[in-house]
C-alpha atoms as a PDB file:
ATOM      1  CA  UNK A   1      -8.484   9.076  16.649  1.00  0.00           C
ATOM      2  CA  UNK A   2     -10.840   8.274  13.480  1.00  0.00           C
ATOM      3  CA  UNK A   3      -9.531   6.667  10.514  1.00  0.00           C
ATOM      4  CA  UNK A   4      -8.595   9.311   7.884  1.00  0.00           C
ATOM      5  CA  UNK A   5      -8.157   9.704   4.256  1.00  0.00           C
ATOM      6  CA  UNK A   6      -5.370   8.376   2.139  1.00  0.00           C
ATOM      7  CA  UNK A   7      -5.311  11.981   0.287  1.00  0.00           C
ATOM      8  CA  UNK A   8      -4.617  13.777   3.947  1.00  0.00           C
ATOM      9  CA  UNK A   9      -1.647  11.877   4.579  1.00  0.00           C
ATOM     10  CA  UNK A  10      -0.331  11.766   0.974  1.00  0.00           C
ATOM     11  CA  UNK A  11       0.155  16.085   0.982  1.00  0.00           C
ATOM     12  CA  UNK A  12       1.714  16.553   4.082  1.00  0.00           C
ATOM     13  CA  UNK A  13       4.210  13.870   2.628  1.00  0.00           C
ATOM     14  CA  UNK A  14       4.864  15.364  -0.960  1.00  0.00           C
ATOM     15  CA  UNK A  15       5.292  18.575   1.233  1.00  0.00           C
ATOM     16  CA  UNK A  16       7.452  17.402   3.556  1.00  0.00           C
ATOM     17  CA  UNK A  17       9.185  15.518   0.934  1.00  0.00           C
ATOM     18  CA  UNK A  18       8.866  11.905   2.888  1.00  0.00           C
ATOM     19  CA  UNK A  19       6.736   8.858   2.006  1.00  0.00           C
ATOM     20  CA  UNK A  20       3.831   7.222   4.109  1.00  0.00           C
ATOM     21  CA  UNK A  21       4.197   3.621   4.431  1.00  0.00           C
ATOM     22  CA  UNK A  22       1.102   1.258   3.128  1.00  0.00           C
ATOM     23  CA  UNK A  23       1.109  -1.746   5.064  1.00  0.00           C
ATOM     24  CA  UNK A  24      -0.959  -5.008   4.082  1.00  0.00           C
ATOM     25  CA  UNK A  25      -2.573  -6.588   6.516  1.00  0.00           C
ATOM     26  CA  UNK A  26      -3.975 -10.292   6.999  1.00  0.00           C
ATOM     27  CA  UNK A  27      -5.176 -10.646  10.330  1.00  0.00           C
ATOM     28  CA  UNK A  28      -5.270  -9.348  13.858  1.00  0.00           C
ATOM     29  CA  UNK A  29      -1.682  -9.062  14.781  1.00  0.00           C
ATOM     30  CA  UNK A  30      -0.422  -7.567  11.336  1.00  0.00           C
ATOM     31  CA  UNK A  31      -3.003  -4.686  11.896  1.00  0.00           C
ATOM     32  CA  UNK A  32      -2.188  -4.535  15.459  1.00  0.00           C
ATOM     33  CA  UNK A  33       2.134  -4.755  14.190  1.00  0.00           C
ATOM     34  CA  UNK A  34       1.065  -2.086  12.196  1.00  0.00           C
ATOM     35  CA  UNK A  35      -0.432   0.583  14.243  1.00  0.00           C
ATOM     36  CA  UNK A  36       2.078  -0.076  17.035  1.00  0.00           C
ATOM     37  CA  UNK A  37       4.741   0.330  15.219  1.00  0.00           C
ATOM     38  CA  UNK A  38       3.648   3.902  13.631  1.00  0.00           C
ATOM     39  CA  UNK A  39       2.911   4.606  17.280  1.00  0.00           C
ATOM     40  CA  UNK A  40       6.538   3.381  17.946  1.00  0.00           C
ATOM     41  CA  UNK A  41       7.925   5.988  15.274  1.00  0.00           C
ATOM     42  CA  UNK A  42       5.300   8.537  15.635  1.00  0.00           C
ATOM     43  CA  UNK A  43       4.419   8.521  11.745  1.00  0.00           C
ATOM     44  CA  UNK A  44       1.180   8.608  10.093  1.00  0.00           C
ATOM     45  CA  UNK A  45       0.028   5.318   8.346  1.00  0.00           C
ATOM     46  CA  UNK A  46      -2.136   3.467   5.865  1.00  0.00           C
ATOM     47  CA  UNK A  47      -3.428  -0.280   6.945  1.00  0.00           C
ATOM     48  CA  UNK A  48      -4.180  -1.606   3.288  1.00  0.00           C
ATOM     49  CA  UNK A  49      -6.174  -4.896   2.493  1.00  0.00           C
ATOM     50  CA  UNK A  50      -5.760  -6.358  -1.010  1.00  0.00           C
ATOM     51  CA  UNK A  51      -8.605  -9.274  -1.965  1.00  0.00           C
ATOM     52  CA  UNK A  52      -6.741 -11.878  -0.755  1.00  0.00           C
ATOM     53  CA  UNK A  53      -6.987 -10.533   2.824  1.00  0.00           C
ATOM     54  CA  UNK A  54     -10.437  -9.905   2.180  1.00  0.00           C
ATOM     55  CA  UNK A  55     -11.578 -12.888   0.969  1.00  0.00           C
ATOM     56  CA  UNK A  56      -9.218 -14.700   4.452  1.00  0.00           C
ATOM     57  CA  UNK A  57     -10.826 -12.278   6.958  1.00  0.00           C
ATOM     58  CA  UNK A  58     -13.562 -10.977   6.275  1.00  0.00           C
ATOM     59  CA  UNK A  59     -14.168  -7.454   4.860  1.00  0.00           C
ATOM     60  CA  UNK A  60     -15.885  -6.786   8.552  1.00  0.00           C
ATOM     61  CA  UNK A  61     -12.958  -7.873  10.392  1.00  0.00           C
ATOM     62  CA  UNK A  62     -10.553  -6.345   8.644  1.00  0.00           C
ATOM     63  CA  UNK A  63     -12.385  -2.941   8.638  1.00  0.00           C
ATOM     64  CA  UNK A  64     -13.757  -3.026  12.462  1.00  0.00           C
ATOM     65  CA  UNK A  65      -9.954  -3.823  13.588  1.00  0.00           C
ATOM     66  CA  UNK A  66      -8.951  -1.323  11.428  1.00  0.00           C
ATOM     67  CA  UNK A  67     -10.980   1.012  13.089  1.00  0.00           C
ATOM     68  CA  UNK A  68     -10.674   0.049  16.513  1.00  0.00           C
ATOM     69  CA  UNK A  69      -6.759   0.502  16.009  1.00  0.00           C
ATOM     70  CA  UNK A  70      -6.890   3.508  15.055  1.00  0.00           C
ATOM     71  CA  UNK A  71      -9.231   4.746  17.547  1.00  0.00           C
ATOM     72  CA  UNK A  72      -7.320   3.718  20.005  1.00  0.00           C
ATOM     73  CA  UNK A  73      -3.936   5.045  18.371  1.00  0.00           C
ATOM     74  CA  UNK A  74      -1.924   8.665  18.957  1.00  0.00           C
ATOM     75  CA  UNK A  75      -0.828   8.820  14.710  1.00  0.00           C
ATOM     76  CA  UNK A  76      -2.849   9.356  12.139  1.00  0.00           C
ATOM     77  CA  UNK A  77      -4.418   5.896  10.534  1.00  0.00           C
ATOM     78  CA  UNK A  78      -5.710   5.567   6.900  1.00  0.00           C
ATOM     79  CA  UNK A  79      -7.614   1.954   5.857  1.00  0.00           C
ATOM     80  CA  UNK A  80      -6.887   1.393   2.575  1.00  0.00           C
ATOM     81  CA  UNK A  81      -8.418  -1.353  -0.786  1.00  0.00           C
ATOM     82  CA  UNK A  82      -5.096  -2.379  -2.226  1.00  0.00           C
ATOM     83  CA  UNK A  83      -5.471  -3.376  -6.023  1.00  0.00           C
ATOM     84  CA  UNK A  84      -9.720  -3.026  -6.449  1.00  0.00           C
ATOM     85  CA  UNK A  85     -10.687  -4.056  -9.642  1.00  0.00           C
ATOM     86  CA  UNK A  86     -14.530  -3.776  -9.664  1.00  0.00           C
ATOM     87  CA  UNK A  87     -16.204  -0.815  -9.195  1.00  0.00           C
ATOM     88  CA  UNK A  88     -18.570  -3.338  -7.248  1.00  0.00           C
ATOM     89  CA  UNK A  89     -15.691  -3.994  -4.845  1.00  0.00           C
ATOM     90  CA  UNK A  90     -14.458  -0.131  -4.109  1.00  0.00           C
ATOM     91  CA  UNK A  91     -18.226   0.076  -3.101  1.00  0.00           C
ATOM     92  CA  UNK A  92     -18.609  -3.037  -1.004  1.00  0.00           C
ATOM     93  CA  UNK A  93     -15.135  -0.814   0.820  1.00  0.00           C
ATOM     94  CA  UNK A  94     -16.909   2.088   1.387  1.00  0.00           C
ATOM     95  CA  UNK A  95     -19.666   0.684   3.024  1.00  0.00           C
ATOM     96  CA  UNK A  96     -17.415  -0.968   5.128  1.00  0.00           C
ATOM     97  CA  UNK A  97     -15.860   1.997   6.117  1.00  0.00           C
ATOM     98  CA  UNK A  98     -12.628   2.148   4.483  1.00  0.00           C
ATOM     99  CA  UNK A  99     -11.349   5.682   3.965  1.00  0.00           C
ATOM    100  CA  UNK A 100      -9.170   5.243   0.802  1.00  0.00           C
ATOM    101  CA  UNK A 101      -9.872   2.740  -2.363  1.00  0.00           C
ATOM    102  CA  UNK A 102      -7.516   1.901  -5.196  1.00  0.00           C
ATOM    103  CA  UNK A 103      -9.143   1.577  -8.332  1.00  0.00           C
ATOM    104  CA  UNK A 104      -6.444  -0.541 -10.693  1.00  0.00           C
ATOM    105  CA  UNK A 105      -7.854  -0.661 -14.003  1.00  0.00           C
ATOM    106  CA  UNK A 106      -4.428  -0.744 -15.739  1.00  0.00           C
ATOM    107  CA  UNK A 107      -5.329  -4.035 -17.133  1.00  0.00           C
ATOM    108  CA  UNK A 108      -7.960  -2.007 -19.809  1.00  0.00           C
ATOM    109  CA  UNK A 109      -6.890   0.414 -22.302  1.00  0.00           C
ATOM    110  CA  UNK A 110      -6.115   4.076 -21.418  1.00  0.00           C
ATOM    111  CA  UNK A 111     -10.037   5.396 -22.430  1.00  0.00           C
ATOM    112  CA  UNK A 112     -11.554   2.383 -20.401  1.00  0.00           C
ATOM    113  CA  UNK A 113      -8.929   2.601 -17.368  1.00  0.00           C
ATOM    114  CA  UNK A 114     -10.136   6.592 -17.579  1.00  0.00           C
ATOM    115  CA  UNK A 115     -13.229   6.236 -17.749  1.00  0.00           C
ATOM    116  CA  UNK A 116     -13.861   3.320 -14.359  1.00  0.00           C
ATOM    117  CA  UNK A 117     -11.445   5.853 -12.092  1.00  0.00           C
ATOM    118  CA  UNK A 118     -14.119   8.333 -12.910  1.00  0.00           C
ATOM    119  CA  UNK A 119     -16.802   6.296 -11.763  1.00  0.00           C
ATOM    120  CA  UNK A 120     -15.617   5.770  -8.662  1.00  0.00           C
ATOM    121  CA  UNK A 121     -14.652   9.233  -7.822  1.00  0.00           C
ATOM    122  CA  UNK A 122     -17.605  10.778  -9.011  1.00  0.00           C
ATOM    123  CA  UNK A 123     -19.183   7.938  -6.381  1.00  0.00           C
ATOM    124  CA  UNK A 124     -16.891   8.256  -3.627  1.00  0.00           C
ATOM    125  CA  UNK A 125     -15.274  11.910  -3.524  1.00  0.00           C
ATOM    126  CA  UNK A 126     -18.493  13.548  -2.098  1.00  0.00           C
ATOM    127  CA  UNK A 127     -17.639  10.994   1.095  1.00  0.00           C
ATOM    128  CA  UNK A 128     -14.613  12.576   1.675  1.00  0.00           C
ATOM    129  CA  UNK A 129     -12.894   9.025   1.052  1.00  0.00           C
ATOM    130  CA  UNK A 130      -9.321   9.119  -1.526  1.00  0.00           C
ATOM    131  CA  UNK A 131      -8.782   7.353  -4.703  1.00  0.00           C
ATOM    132  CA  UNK A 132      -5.917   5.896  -6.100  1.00  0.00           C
ATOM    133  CA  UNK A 133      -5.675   4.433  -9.619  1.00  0.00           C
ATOM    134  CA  UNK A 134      -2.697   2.803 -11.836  1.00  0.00           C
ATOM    135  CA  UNK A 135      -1.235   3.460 -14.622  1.00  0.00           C
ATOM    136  CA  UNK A 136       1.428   0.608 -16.534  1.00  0.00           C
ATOM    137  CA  UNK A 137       1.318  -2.688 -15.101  1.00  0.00           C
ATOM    138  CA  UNK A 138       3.303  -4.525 -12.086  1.00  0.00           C
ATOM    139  CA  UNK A 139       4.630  -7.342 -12.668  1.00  0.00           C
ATOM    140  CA  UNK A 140       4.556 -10.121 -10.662  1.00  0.00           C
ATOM    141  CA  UNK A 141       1.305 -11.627  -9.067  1.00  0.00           C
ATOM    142  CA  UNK A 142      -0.539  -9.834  -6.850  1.00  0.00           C
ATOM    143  CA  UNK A 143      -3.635 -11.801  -5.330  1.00  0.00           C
ATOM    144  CA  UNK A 144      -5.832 -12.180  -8.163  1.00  0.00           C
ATOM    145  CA  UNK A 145      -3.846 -10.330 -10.562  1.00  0.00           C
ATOM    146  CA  UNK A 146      -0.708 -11.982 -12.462  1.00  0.00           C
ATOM    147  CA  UNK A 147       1.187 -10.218 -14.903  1.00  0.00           C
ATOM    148  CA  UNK A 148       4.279 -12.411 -17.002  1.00  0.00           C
ATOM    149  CA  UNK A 149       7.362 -10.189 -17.068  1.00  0.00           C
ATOM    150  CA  UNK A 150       7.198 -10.423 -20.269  1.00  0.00           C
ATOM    151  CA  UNK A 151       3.607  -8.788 -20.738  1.00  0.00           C
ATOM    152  CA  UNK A 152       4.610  -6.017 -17.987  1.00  0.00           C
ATOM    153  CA  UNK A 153       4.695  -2.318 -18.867  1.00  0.00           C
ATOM    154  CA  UNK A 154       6.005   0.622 -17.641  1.00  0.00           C
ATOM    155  CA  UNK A 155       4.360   3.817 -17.196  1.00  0.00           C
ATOM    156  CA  UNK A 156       4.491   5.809 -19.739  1.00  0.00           C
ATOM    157  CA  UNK A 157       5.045   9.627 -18.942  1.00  0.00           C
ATOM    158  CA  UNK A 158       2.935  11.121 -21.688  1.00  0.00           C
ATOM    159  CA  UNK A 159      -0.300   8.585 -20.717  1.00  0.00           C
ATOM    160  CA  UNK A 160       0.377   9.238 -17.174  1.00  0.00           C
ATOM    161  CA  UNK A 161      -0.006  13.716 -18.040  1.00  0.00           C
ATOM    162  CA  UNK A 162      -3.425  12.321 -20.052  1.00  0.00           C
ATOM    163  CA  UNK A 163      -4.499  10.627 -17.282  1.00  0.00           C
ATOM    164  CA  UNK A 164      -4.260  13.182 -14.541  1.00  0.00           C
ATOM    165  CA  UNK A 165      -5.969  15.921 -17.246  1.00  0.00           C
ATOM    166  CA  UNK A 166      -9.048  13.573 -18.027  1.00  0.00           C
ATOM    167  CA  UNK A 167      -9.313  12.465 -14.061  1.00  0.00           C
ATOM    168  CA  UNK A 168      -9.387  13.961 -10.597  1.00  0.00           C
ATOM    169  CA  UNK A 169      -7.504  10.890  -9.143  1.00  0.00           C
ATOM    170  CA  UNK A 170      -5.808  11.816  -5.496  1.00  0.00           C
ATOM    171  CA  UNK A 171      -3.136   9.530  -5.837  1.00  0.00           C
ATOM    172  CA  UNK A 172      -0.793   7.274  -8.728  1.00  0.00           C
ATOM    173  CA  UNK A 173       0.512   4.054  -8.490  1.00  0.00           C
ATOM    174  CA  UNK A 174       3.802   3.815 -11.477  1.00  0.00           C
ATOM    175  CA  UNK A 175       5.421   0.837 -12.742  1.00  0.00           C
ATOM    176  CA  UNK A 176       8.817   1.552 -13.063  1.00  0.00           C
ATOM    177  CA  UNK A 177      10.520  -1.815 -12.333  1.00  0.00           C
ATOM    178  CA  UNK A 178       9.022  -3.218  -9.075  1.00  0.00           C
ATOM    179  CA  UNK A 179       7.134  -6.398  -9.140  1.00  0.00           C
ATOM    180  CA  UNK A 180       4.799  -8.053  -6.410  1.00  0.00           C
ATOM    181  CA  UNK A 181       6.227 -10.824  -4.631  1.00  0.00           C
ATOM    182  CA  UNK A 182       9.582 -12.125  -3.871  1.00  0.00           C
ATOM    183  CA  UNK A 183      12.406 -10.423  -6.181  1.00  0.00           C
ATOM    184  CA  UNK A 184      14.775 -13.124  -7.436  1.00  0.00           C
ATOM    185  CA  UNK A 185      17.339 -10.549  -7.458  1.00  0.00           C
ATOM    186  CA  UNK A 186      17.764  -6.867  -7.104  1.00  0.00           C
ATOM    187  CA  UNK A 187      15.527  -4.827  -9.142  1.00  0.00           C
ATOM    188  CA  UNK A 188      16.499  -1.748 -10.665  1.00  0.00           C
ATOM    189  CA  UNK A 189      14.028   1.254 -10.481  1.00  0.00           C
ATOM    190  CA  UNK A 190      13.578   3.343 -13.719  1.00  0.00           C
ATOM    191  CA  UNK A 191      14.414   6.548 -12.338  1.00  0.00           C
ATOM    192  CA  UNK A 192      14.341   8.399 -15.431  1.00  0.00           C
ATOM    193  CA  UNK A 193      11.305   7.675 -16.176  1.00  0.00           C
ATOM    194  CA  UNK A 194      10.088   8.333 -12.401  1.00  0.00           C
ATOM    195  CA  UNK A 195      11.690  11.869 -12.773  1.00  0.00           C
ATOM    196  CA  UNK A 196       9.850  12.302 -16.630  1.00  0.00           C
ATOM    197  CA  UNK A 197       6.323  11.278 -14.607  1.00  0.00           C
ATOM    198  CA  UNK A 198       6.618  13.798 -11.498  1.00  0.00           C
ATOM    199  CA  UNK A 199       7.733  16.624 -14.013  1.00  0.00           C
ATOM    200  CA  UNK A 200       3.758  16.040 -15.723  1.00  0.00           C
ATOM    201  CA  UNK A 201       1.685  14.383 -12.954  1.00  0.00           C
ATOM    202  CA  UNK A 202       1.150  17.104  -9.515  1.00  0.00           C
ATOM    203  CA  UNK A 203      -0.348  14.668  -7.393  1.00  0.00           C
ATOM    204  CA  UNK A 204       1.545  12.348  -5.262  1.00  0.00           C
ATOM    205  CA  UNK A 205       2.894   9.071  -6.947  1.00  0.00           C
ATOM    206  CA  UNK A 206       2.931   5.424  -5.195  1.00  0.00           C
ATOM    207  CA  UNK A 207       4.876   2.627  -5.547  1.00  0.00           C
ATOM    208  CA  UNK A 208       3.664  -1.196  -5.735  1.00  0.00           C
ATOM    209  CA  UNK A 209       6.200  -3.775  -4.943  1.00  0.00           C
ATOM    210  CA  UNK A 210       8.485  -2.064  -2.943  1.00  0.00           C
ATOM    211  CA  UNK A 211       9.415  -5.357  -0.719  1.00  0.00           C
ATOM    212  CA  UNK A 212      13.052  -6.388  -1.700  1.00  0.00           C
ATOM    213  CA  UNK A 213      14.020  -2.852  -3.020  1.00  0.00           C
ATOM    214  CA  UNK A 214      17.364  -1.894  -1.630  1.00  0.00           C
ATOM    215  CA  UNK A 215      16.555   1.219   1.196  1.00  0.00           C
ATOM    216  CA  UNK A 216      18.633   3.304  -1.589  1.00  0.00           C
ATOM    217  CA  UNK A 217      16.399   2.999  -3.823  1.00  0.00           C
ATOM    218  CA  UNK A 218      13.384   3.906  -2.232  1.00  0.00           C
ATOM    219  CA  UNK A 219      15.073   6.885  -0.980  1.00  0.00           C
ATOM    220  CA  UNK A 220      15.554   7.613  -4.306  1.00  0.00           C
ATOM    221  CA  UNK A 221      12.189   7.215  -5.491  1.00  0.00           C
ATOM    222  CA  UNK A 222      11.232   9.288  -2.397  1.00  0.00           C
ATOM    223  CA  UNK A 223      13.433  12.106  -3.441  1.00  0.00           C
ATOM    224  CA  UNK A 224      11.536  12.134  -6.910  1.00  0.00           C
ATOM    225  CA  UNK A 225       8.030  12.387  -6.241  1.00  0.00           C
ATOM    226  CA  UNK A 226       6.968   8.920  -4.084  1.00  0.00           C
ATOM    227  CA  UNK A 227       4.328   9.649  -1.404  1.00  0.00           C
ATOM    228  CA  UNK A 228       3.126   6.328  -0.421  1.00  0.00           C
ATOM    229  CA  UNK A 229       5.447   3.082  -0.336  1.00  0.00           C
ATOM    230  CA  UNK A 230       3.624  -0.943  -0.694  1.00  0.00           C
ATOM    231  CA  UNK A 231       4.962  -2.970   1.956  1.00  0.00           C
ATOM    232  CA  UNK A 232       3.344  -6.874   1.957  1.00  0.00           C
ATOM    233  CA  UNK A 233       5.742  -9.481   1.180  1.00  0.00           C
ATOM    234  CA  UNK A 234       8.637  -8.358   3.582  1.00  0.00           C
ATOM    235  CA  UNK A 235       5.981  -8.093   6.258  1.00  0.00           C
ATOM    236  CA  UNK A 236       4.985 -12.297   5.189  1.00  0.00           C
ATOM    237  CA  UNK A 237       8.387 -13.381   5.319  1.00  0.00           C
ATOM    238  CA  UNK A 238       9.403 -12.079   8.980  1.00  0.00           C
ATOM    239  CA  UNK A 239       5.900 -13.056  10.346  1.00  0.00           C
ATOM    240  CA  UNK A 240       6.168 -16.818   9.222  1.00  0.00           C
ATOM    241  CA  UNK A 241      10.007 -17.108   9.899  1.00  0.00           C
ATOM    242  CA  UNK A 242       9.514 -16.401  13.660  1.00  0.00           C
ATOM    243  CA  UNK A 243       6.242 -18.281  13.585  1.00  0.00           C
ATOM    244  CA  UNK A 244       8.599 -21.184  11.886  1.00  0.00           C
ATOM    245  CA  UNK A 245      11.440 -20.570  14.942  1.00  0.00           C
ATOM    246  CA  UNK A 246       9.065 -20.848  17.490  1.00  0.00           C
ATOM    247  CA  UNK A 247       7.656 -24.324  16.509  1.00  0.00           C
ATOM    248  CA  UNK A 248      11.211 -25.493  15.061  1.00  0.00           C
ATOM    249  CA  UNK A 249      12.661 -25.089  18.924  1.00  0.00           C
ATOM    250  CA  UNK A 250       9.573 -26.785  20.843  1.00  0.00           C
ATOM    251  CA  UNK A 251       7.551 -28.419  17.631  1.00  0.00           C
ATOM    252  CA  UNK A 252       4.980 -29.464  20.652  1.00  0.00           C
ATOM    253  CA  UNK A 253       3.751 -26.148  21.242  1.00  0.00           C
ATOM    254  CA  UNK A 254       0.176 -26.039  20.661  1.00  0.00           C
ATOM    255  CA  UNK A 255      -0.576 -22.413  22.088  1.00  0.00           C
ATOM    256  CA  UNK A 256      -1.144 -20.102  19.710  1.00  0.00           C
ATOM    257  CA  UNK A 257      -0.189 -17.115  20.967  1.00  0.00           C
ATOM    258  CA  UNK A 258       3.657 -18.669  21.896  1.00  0.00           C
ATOM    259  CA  UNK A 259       3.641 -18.445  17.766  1.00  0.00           C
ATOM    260  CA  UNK A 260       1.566 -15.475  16.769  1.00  0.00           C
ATOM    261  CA  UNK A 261       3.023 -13.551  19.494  1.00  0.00           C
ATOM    262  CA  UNK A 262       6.702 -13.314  18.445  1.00  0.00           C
ATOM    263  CA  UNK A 263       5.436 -12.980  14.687  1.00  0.00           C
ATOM    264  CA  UNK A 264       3.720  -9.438  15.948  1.00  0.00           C
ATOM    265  CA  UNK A 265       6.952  -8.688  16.892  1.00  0.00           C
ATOM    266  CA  UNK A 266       9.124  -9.862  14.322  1.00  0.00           C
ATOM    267  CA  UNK A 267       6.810  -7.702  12.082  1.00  0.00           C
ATOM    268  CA  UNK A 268       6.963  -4.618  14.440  1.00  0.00           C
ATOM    269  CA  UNK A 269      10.717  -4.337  13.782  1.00  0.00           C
ATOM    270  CA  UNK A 270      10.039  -4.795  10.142  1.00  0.00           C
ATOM    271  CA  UNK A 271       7.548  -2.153   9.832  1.00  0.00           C
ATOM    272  CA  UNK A 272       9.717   0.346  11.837  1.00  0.00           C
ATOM    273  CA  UNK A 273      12.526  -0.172  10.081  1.00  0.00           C
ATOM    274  CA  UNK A 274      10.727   0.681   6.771  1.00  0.00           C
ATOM    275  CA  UNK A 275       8.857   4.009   8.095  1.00  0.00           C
ATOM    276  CA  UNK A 276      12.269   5.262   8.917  1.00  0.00           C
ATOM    277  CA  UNK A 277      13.576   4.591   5.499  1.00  0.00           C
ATOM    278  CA  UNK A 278      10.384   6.479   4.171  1.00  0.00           C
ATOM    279  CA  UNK A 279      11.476   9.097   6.306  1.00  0.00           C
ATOM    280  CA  UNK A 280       8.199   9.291   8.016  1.00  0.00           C
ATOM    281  CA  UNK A 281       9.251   9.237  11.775  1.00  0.00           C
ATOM    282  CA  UNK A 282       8.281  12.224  13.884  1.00  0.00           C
ATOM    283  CA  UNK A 283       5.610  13.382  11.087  1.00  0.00           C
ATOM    284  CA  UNK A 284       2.314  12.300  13.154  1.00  0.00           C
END
């Protein structure tokens, strides 16, 4: 079927009370881990690029595999910008054919973050294509974008209701206590705060950073307004470590495929695991 919207997906989940998983992708056999294993669990899902994997692959590559993937797969299939930050770049996206951009402009003040979300939707809702924007900042580093702990800030419930009145954003990315990259131990989630947000913001909320966050917890988040949960650095860490086994037991090989093969797989099992905890399975 043909890649659809990020929006689409996001309202059957807040409906259905479940979470789509947004999977980054790198190369050929992440996208390819991805879509199989949605087919695998028969759940809708969102191949996201951020502009690291843009700037490895190739905005063409990553959008024609994309698409071939999901043409050739029986769930739904979303293709996703991860963490734009030009509105330059969300339009480079759309003429590349991705269905879905994230506008994060939490770096600028309220008015200024307002006013660039704007822009793009009033450029990119009459396609039909989603928009997600960000409000409070992740920490961690991200790609491009680093954020101290110190310097990071959670979302704050009142901006967030301000926000939603002065835009027509589809979807909200919260900070409440994930970070990008590898955790260095278990981060707690600001529920209240989660709960304060969903009681002022209608539209579904998405959380950044969710590799490393104990199942519970995400469940949790689920239960109080999530739609759409970040997966990148979990999907990383099982891709190299069977890469790593395979050349550790015969460091000869020289075939690619004896390496990149098991790392689809590794990552298959990954990915599957994490659509079930979004609760996702059987909602194609």
């Amino acid at each position: 079927m043909s890649l659809v919207p990020v929006a689409e997906l996001l309202l059957q989940a807040q409906k259905g009370k479940y979470a789509v998983g947004a999977f980054n992708c790198n190369n050929m056999e992440i996208v390819q881990a991805i879509v199989t294993a949605a087919e695998a669990e028969q759940s809708p899902v969102i191949v996201q690029a951020s502009q690291g994997a843009i700037k490895y692959a190739g905005i063409e590559y990553i959008s024609a595999l994309t698409r071939l993937a999901a043409e050739k797969a029986s769930v739904p299939v979303a293709l996703h910008l991860d963490h734009g930050t030009s509105f330059a770049q969300v339009m480079q996206c759309v003429h590349s054919g991705f269905t879905s951009v994230m506008i994060d402009g939490s770096k600028h003040r309220l008015e200024d973050n307002i006013a660039l979300t704007n822009k793009v939707i009033e450029a990119v809702r009459p396609l039909g294509i989603s928009v997600e924007a960000e409000l409070g900042k992740i920490g961690g580093t991200e790609d491009d974008i680093s954020v101290s702990e110190r310097d990071s800030l959670f979302t704050d419930p009142g901006e967030a209701e301000r926000f939603m009145q002065e835009t027509d954003v589809d979807s909200l990315a919260v900070a409440i206590g994930t970070a990008h990259g590898q955790y260095k131990g278990t981060p707690k989630l600001d529920f209240d705060r989660l709960a304060k947000i969903k009681e002022r913001v209608a539209v579904p909320l998405v959380l950044h950073g969710s590799s490393g966050v104990p199942d519970e917890a995400v469940r949790e988040a689920i239960r109080l307004g999530i739609c759409k949960v970040n997966i990148d650095t979990n999907i990383r860490e099982a891709f190299v470590l069977a890469a790593r086994q395979v050349l550790e037991a015969n460091p000869k090989e020289i075939d690619p495929r004896k390496m990149l093969g098991p790392a689809r797989d590794r990552a298959i099992h990954i990915i599957r695991e994490k659509i079930r905890v979004f609760g996702s399975s059987g909602k194609a």
